[in-house]
PDB file of N, CA and C in Angstrom:
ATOM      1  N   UNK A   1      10.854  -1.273   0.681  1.00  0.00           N
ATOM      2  CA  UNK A   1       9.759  -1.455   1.616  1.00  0.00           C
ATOM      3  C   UNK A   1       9.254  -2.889   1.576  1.00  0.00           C
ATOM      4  N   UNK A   2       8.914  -3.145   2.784  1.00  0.00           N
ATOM      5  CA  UNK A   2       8.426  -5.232   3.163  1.00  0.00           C
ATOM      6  C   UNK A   2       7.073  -4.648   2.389  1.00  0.00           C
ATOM      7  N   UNK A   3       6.358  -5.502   1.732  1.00  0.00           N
ATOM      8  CA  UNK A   3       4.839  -5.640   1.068  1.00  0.00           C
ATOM      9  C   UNK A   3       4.000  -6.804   2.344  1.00  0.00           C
ATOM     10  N   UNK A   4       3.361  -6.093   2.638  1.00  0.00           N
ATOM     11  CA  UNK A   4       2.531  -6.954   3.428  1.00  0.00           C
ATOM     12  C   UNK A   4       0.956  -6.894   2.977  1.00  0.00           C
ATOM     13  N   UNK A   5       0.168  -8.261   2.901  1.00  0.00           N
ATOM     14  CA  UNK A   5      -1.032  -8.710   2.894  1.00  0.00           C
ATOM     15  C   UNK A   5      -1.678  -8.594   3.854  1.00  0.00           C
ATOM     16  N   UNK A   6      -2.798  -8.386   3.779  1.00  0.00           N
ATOM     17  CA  UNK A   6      -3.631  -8.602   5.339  1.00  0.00           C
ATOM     18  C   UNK A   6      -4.674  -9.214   5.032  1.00  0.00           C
ATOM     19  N   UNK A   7      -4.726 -10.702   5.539  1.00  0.00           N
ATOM     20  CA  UNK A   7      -5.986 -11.291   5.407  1.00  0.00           C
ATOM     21  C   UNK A   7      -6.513 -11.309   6.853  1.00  0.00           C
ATOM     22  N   UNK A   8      -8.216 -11.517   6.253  1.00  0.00           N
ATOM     23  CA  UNK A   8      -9.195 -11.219   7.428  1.00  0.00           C
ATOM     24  C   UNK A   8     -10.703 -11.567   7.326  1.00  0.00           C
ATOM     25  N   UNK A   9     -11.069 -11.803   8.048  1.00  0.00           N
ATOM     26  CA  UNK A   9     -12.666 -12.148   6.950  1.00  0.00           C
ATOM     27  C   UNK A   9     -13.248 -10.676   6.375  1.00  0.00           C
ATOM     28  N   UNK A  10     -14.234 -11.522   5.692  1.00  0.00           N
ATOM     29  CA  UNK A  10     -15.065 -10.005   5.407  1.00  0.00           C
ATOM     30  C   UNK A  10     -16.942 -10.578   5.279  1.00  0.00           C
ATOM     31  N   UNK A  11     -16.922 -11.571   4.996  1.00  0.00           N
ATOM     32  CA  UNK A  11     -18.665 -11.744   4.678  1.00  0.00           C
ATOM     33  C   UNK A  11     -19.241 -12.322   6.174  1.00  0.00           C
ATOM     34  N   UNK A  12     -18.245 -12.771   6.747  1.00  0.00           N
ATOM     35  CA  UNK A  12     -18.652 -13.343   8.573  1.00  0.00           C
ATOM     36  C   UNK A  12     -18.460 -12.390   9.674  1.00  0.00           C
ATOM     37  N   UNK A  13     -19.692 -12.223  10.271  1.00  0.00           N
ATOM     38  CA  UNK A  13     -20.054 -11.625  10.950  1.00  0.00           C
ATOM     39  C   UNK A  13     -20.065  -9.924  10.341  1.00  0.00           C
ATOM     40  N   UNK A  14     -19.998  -8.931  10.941  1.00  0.00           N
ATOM     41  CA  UNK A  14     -20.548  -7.214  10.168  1.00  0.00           C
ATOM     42  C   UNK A  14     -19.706  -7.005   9.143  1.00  0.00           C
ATOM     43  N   UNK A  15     -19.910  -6.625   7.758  1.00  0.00           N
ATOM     44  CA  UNK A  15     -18.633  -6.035   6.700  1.00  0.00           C
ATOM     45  C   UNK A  15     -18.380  -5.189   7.308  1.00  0.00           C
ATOM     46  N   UNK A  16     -19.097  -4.196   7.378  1.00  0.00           N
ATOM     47  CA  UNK A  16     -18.708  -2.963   7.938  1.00  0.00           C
ATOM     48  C   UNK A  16     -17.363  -3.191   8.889  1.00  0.00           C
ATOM     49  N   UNK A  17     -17.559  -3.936   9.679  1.00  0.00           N
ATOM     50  CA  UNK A  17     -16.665  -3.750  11.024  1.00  0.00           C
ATOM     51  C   UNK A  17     -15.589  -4.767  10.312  1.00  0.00           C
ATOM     52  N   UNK A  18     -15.444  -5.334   9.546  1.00  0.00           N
ATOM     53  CA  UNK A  18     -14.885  -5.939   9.049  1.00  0.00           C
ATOM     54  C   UNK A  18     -13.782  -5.090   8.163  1.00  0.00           C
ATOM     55  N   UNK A  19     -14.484  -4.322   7.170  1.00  0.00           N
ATOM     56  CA  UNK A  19     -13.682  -3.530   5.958  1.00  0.00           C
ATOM     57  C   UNK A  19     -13.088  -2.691   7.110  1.00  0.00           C
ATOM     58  N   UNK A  20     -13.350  -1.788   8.372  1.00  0.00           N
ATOM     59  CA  UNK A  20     -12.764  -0.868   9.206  1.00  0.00           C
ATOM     60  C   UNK A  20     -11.800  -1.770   9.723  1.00  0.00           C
ATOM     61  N   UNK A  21     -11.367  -2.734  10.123  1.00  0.00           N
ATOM     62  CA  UNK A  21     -10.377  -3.675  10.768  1.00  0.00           C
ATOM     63  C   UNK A  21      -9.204  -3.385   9.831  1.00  0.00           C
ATOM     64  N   UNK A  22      -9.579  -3.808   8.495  1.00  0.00           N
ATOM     65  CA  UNK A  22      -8.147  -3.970   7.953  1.00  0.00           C
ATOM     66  C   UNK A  22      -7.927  -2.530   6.935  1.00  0.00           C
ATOM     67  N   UNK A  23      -8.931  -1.382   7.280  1.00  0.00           N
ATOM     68  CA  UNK A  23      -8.200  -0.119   7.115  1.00  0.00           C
ATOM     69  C   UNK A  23      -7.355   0.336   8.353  1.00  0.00           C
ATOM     70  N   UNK A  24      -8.234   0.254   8.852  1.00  0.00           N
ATOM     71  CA  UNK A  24      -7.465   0.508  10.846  1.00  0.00           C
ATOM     72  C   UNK A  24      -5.465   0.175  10.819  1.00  0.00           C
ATOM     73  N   UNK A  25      -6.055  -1.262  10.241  1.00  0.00           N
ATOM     74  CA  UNK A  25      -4.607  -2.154  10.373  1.00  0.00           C
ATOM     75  C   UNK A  25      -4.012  -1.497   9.386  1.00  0.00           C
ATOM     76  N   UNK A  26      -4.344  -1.460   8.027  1.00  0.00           N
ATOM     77  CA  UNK A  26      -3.474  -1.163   7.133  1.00  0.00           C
ATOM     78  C   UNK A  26      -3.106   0.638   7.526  1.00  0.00           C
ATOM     79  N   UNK A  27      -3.884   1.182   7.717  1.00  0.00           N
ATOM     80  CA  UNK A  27      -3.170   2.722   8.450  1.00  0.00           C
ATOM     81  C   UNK A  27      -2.225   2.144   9.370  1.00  0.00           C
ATOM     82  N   UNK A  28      -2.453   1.698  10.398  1.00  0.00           N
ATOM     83  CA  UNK A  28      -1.193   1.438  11.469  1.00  0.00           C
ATOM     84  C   UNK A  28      -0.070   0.222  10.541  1.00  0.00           C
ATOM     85  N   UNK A  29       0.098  -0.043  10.058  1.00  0.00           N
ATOM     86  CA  UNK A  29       1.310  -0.567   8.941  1.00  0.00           C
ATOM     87  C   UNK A  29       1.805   0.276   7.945  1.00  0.00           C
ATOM     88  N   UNK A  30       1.486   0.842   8.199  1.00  0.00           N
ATOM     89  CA  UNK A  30       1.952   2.307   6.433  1.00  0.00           C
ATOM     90  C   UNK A  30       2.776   3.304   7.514  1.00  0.00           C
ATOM     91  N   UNK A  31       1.900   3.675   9.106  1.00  0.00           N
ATOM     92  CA  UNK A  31       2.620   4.357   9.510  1.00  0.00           C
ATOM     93  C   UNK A  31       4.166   3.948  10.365  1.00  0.00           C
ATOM     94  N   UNK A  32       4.292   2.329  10.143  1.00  0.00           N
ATOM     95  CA  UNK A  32       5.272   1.691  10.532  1.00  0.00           C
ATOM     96  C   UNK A  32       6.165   1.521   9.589  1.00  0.00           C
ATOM     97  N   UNK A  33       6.011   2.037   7.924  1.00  0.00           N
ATOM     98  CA  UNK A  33       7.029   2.330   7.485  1.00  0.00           C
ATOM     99  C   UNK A  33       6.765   0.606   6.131  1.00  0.00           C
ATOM    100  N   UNK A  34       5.674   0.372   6.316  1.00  0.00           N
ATOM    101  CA  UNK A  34       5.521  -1.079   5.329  1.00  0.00           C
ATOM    102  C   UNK A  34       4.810  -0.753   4.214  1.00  0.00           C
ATOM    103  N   UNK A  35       4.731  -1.153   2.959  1.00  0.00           N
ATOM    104  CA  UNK A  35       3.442  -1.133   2.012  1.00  0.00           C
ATOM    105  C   UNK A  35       2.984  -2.130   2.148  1.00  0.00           C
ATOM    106  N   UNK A  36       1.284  -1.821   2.211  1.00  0.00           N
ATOM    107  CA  UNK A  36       0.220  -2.250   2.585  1.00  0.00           C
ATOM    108  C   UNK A  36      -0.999  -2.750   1.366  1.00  0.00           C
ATOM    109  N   UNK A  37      -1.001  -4.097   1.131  1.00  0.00           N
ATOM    110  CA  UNK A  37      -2.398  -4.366   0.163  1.00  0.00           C
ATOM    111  C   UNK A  37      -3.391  -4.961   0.932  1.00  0.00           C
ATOM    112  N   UNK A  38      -4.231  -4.350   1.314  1.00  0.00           N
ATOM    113  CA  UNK A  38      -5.283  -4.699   1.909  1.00  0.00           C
ATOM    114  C   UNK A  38      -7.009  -4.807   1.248  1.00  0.00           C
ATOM    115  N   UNK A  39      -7.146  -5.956   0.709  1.00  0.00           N
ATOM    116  CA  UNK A  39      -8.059  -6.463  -0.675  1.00  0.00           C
ATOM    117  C   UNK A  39      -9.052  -6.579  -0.115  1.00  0.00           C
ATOM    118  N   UNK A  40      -9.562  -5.825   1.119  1.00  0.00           N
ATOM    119  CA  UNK A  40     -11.042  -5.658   1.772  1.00  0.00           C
ATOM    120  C   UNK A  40     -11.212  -3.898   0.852  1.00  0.00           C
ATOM    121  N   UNK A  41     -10.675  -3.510   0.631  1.00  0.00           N
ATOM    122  CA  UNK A  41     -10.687  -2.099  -0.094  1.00  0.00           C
ATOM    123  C   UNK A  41     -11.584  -2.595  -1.922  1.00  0.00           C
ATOM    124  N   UNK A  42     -11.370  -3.416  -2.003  1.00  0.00           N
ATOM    125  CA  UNK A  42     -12.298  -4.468  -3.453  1.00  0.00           C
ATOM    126  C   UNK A  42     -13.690  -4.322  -3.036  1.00  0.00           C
ATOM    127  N   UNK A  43     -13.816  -4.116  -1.663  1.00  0.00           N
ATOM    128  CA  UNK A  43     -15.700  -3.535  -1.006  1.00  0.00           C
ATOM    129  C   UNK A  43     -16.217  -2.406  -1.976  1.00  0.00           C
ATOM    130  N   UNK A  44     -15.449  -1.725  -2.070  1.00  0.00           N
ATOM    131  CA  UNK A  44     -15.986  -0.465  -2.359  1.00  0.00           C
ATOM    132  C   UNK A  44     -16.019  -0.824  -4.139  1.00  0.00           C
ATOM    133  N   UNK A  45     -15.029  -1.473  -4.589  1.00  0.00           N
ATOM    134  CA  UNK A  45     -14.946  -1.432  -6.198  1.00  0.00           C
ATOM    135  C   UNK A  45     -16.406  -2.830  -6.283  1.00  0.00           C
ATOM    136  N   UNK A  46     -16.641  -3.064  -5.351  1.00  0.00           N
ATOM    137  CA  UNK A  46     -17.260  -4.360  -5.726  1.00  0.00           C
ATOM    138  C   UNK A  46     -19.190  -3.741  -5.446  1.00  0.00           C
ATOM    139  N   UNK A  47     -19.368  -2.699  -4.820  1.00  0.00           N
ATOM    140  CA  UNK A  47     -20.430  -1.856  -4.340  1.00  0.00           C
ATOM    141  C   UNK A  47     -20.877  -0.950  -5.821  1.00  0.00           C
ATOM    142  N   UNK A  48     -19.848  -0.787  -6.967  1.00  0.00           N
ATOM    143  CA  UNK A  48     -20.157  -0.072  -8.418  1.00  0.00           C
ATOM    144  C   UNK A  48     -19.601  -1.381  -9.380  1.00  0.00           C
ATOM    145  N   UNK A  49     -19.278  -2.266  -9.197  1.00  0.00           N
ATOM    146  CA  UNK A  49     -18.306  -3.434 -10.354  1.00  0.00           C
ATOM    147  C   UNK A  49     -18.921  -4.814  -9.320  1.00  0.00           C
ATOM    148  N   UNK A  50     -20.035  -4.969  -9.474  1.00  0.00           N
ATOM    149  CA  UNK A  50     -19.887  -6.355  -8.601  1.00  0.00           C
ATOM    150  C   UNK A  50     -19.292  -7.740  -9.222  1.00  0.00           C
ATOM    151  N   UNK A  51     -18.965  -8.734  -8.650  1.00  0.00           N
ATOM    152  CA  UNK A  51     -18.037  -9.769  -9.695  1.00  0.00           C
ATOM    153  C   UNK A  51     -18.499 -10.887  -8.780  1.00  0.00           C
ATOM    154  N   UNK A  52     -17.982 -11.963  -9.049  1.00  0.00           N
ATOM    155  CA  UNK A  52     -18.707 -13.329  -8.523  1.00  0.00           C
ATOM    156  C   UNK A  52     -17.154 -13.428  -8.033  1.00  0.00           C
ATOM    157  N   UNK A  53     -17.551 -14.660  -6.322  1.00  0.00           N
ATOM    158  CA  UNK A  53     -16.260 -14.853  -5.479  1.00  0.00           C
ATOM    159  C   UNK A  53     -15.038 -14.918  -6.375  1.00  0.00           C
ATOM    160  N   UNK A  54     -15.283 -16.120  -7.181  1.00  0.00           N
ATOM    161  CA  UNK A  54     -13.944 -16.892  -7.639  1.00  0.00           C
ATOM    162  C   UNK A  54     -13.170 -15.836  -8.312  1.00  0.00           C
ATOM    163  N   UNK A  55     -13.825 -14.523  -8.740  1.00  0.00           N
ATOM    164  CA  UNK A  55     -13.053 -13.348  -9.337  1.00  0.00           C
ATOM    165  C   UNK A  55     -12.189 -12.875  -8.050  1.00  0.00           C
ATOM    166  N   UNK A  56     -13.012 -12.465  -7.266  1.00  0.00           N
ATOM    167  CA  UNK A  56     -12.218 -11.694  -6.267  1.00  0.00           C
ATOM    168  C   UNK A  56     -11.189 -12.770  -5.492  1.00  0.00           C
ATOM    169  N   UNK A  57     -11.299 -14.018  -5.311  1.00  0.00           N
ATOM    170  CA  UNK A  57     -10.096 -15.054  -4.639  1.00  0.00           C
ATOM    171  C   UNK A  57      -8.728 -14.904  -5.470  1.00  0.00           C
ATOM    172  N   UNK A  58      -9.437 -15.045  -6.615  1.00  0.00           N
ATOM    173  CA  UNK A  58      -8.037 -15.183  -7.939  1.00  0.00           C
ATOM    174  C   UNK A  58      -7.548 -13.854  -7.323  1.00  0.00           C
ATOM    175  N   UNK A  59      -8.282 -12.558  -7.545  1.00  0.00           N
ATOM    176  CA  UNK A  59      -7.552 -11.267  -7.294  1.00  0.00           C
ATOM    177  C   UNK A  59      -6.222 -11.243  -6.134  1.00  0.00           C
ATOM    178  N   UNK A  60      -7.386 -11.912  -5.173  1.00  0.00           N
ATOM    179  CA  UNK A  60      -6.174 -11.801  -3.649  1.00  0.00           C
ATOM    180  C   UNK A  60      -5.038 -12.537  -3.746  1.00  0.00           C
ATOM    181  N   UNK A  61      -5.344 -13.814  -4.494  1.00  0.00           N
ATOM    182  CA  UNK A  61      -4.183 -14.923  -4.288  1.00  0.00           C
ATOM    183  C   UNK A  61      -2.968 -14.356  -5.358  1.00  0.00           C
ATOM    184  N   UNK A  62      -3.292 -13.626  -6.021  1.00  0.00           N
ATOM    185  CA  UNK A  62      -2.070 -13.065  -7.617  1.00  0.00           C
ATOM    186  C   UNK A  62      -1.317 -12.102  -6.235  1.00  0.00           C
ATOM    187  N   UNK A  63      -2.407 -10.939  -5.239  1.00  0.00           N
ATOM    188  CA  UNK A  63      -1.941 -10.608  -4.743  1.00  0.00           C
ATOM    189  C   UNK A  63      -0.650 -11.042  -3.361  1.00  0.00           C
ATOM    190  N   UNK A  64      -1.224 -12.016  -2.695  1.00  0.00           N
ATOM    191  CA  UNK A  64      -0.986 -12.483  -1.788  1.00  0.00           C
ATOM    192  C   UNK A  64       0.640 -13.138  -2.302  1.00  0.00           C
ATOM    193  N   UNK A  65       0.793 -13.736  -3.684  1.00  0.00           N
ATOM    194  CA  UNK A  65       1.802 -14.137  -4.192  1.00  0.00           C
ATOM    195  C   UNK A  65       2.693 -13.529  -4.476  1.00  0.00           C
ATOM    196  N   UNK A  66       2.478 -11.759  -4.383  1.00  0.00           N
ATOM    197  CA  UNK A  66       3.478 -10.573  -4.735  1.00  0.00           C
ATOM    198  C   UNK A  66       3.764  -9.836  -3.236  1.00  0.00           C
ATOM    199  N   UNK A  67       3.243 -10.476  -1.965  1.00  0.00           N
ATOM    200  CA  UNK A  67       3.652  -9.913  -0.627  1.00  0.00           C
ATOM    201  C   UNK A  67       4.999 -10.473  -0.825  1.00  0.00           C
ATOM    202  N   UNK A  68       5.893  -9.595   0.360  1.00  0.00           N
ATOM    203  CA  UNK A  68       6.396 -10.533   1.125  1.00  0.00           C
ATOM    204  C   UNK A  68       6.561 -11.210   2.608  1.00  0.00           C
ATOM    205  N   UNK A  69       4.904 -10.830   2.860  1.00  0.00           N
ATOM    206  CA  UNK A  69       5.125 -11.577   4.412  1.00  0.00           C
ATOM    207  C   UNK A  69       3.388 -11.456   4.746  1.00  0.00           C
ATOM    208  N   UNK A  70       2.650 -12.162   5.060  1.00  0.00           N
ATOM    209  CA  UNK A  70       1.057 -11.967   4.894  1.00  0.00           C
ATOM    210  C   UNK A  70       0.898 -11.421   6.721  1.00  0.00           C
ATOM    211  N   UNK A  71      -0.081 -10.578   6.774  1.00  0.00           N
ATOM    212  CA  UNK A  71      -0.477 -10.825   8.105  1.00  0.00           C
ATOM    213  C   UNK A  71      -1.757 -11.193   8.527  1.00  0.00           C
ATOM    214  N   UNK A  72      -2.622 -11.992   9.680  1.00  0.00           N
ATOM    215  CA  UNK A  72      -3.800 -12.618   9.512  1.00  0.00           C
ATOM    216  C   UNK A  72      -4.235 -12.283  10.605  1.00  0.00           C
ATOM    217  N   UNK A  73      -5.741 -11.414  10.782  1.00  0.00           N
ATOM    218  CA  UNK A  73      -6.296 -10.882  11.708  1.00  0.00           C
ATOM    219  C   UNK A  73      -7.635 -11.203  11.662  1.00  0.00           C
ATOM    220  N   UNK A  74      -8.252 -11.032  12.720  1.00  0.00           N
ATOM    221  CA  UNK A  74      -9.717 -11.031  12.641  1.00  0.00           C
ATOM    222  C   UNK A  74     -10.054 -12.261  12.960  1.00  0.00           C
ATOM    223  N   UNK A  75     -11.097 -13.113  12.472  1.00  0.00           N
ATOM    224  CA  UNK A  75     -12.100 -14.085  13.436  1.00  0.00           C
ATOM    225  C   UNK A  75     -12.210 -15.479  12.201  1.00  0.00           C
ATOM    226  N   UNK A  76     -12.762 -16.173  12.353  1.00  0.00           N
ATOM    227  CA  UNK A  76     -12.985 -17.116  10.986  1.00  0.00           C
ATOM    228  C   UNK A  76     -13.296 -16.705   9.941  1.00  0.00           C
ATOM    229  N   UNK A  77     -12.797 -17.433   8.560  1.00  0.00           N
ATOM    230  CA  UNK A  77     -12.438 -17.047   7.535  1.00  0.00           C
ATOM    231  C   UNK A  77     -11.894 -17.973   6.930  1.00  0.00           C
ATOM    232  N   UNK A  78     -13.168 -18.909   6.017  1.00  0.00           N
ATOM    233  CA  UNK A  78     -12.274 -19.924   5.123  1.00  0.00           C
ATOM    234  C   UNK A  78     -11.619 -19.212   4.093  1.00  0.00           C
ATOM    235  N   UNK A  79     -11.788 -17.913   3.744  1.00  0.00           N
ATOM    236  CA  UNK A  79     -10.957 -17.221   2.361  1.00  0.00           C
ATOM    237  C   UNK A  79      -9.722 -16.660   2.799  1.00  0.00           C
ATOM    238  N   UNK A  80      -9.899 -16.247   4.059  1.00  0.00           N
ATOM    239  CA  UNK A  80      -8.325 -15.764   4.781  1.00  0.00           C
ATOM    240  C   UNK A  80      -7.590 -17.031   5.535  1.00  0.00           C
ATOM    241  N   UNK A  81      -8.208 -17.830   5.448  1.00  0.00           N
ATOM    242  CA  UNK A  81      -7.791 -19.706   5.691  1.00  0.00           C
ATOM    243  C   UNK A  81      -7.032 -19.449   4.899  1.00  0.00           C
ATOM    244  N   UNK A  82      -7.546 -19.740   3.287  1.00  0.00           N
ATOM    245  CA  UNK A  82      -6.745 -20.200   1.540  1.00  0.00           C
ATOM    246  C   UNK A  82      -5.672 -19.603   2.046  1.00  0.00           C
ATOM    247  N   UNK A  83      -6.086 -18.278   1.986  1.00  0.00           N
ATOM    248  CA  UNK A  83      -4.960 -16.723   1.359  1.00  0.00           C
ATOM    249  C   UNK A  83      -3.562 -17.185   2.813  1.00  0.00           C
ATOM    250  N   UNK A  84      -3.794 -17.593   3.579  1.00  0.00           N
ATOM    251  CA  UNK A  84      -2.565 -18.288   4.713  1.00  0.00           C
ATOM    252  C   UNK A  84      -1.940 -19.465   4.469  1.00  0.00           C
ATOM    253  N   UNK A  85      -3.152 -20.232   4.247  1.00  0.00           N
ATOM    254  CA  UNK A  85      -2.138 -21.680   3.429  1.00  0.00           C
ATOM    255  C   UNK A  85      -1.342 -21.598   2.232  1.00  0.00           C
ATOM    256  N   UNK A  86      -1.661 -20.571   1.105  1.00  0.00           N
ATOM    257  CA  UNK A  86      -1.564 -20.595   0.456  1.00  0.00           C
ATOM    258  C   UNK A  86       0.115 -19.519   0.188  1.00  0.00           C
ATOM    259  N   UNK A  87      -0.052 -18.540   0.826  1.00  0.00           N
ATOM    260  CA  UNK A  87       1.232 -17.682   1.180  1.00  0.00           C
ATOM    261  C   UNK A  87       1.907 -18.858   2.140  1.00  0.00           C
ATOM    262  N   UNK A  88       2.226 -19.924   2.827  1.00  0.00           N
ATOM    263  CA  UNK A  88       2.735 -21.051   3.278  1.00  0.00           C
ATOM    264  C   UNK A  88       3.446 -22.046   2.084  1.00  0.00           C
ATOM    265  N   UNK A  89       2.583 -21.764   1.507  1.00  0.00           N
ATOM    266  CA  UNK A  89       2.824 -22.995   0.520  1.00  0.00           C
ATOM    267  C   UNK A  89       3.886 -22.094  -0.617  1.00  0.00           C
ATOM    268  N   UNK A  90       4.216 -21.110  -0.421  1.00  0.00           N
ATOM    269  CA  UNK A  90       5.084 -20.463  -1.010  1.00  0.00           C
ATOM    270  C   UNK A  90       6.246 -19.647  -0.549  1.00  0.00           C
ATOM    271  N   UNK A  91       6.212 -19.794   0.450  1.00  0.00           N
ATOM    272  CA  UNK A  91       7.855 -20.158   1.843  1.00  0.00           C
ATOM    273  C   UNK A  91       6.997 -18.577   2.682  1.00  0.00           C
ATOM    274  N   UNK A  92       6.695 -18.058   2.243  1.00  0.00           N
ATOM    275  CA  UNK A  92       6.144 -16.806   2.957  1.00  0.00           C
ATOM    276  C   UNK A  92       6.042 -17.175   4.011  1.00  0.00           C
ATOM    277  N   UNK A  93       6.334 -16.007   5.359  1.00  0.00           N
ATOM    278  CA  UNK A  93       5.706 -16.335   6.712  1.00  0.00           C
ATOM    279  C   UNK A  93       4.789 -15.058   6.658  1.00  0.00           C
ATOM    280  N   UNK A  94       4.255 -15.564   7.909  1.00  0.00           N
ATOM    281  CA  UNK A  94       2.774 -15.514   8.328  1.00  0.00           C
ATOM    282  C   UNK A  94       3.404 -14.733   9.502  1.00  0.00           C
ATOM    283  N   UNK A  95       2.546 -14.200   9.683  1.00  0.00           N
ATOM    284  CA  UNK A  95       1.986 -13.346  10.983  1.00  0.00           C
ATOM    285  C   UNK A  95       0.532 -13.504  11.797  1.00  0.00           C
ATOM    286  N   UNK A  96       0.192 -13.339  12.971  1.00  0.00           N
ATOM    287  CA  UNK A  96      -1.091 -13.096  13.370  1.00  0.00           C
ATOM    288  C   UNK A  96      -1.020 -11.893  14.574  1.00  0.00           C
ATOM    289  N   UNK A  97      -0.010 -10.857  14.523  1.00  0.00           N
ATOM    290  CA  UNK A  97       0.086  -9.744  15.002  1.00  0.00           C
ATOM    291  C   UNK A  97       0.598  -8.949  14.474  1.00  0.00           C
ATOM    292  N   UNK A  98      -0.308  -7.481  14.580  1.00  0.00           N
ATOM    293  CA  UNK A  98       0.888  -6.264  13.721  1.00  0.00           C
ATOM    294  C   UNK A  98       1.944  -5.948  14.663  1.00  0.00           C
ATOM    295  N   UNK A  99       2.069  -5.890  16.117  1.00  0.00           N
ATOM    296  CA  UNK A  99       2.911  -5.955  16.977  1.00  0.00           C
ATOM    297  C   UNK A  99       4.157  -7.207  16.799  1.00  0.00           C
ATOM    298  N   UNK A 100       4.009  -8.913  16.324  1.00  0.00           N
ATOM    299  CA  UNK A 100       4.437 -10.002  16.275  1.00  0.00           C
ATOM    300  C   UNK A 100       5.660  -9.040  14.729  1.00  0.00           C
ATOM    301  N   UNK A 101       4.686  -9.064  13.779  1.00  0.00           N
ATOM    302  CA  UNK A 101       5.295  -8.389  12.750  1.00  0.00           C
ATOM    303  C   UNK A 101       6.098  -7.286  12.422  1.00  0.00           C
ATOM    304  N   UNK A 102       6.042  -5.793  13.596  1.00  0.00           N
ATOM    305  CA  UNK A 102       6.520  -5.059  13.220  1.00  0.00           C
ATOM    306  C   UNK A 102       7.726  -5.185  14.573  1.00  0.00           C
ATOM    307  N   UNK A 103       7.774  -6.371  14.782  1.00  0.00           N
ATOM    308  CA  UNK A 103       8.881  -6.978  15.757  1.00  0.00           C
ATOM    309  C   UNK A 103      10.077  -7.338  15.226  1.00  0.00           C
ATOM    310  N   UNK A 104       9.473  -8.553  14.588  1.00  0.00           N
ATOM    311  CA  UNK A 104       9.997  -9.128  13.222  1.00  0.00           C
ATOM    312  C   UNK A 104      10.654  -9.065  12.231  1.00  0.00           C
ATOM    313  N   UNK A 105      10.217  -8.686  11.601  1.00  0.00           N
ATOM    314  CA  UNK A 105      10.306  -8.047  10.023  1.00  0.00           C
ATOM    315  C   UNK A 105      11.104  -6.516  10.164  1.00  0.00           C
ATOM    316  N   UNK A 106      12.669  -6.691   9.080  1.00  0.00           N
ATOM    317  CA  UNK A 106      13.224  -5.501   9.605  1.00  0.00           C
ATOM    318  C   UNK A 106      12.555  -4.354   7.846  1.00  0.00           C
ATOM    319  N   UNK A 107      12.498  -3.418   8.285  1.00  0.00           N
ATOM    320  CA  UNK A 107      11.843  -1.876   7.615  1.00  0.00           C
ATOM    321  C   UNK A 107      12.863  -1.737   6.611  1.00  0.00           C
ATOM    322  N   UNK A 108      12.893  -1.263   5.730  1.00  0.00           N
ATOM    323  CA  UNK A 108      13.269  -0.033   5.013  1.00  0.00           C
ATOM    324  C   UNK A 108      12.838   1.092   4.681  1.00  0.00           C
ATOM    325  N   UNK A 109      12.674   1.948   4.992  1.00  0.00           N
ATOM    326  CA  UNK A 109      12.225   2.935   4.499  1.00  0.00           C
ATOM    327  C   UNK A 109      13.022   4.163   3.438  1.00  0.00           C
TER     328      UNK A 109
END
């Protein structure tokens, strides 16, 4: 199975509508046959375990370094900025559609 990332904002503009974006997305990628880490789900561990940013960046970027292909949705976002340059800077491609991606990128299931 392809491992896909999904970066996205989360503190700009509603969380709420924010954390529902990249469950939304990550349901419609699981049912396309991909595994899905989607590190807006750290909301909920972070609502009983709260931690300061630089904890949760390190988290995504260890993650983001074990995808193999990131996808980038949603609106501005200097942390889903990093988490894109940063999967770049490590030959990974990028996406900015789950449609672009599940074009793309061939499945195993």
């Amino acid at each position: 199975m392809k491992k896909v990332y999904i970066a996205s904002p989360y503190t700009l503009g509603d969380v709420a509508v924010n954390v529902k974006l990249q469950i939304d997305t990550a349901s419609e990628l699981i049912a396309a046959g991909f595994a899905v880490f989607w590190p807006l789900s750290s909301h909920f561990l972070h609502m009983a375990h709260p931690q300061d940013y630089p904890i949760w960046t390190q988290q995504d970027l260890e993650w983001v370094a074990s995808c193999d292909v990131l996808l980038r949705i949603g609106g501005e976002s200097k942390g889903a900025d990093r988490e894109v340059e940063y999967a770049r800077e490590l030959g990974k491609e990028v996406f900015c559609s789950v449609n672009d991606l599940t074009r793309r990128v061939a499945i195993r299931k």
